[in-house]
Protein backbone atom coordinates (compact mmCIF):
# COMPACT_ATOMS: atom_id res chain seq x y z
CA UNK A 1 -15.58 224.37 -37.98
CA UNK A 2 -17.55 223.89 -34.47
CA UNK A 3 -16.85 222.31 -31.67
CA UNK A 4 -17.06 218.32 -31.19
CA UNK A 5 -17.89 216.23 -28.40
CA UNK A 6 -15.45 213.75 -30.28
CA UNK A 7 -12.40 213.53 -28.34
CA UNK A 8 -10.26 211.01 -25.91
CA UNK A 9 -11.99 213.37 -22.86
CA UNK A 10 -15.19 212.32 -23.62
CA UNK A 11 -14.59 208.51 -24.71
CA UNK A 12 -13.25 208.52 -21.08
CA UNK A 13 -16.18 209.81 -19.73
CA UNK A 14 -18.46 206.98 -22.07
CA UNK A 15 -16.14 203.77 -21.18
CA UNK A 16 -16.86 204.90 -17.25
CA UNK A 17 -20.47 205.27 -17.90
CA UNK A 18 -20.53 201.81 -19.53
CA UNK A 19 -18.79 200.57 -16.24
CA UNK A 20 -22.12 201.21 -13.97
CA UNK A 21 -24.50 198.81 -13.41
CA UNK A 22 -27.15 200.06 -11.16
CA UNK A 23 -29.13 203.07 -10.72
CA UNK A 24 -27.54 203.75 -8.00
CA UNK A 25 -24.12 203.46 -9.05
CA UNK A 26 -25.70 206.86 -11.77
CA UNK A 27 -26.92 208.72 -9.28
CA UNK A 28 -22.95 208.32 -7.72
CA UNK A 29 -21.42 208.93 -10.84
CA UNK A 30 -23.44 212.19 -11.90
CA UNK A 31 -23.26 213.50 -8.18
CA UNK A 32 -19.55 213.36 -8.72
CA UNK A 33 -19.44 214.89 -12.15
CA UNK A 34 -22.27 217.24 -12.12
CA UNK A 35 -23.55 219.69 -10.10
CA UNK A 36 -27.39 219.32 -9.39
CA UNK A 37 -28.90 221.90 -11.69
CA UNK A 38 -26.76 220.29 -14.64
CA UNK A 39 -28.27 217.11 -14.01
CA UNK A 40 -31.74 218.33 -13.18
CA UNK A 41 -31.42 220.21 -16.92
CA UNK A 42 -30.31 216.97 -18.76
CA UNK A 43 -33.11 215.35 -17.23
CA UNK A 44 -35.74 217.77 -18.01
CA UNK A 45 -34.38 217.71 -21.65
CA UNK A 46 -35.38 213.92 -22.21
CA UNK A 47 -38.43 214.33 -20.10
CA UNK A 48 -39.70 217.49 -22.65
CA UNK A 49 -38.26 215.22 -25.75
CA UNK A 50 -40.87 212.11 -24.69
CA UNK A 51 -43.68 214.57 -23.94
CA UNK A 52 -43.05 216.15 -27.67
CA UNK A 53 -42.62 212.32 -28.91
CA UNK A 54 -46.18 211.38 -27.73
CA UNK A 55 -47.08 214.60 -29.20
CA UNK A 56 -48.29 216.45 -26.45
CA UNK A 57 -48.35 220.58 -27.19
CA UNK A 58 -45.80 222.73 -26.33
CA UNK A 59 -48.49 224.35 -23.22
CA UNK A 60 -48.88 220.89 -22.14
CA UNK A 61 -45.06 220.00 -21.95
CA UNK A 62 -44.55 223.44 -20.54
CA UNK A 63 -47.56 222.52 -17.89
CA UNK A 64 -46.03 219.25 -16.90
CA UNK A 65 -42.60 219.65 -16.90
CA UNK A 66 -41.82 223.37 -15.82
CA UNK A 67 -39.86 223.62 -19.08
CA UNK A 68 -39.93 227.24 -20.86
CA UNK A 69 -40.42 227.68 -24.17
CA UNK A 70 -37.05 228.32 -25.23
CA UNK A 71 -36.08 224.73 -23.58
CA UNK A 72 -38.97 223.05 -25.57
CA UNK A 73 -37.74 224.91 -29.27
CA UNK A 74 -34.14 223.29 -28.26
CA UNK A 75 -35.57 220.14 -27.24
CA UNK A 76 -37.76 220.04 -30.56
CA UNK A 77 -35.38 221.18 -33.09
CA UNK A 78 -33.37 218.24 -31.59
CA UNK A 79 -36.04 215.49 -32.18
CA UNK A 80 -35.99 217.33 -35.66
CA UNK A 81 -32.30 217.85 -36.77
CA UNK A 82 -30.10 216.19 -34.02
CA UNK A 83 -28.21 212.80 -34.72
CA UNK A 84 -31.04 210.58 -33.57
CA UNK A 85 -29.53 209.83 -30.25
CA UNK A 86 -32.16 210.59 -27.90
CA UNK A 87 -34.77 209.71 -30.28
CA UNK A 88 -33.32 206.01 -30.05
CA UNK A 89 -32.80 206.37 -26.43
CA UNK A 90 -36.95 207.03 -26.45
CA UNK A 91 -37.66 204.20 -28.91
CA UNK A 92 -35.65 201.82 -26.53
CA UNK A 93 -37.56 202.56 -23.50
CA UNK A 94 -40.36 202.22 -25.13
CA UNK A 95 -39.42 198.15 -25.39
């Protein structure tokens, strides 16, 4: 059996999270946690999985975003196969 995110370590991490209230008080907290390139790769995930949500082609997301191809496939089998998470995450910003 694989690894799971589901563990006391990470409910931690979600209760803190659901502490912040500004933007600012995020950019804090994931300065803290992560180190730039971590955060900078998280981002770049949900900015590819919005481009492939409006449909755009994987030269355009590529184009806009600086993503390679490899990212995109990751990114895409997640809109695909994944849980749903960020896919909600999307729809909700949407509103």
């Amino acid at each position: 059996m694989g690894q799971t995110i589901h563990t006391d370590a990470v409910d931690l991490m979600f209760d803190a999270m659901r502490t912040l209230r500004t933007k600012e008080e995020y950019y804090a907290f994931f300065e803290d946690l992560c180190t730039v390139k971590e955060v900078l790769s998280m981002a770049q995930r949900v900015e590819v999985a919005q481009q492939l949500a409006q449909g755009k082609t994987y030269i355009e997301v590529t184009n806009d975003t600086g993503a390679s191809t490899a990212t995109i496939s990751r990114v895409n089998r997640i809109m695909n196969y994944g849980t749903d998470g960020l896919k909600e995450a999307l729809k909700r910003l949407e509103e």
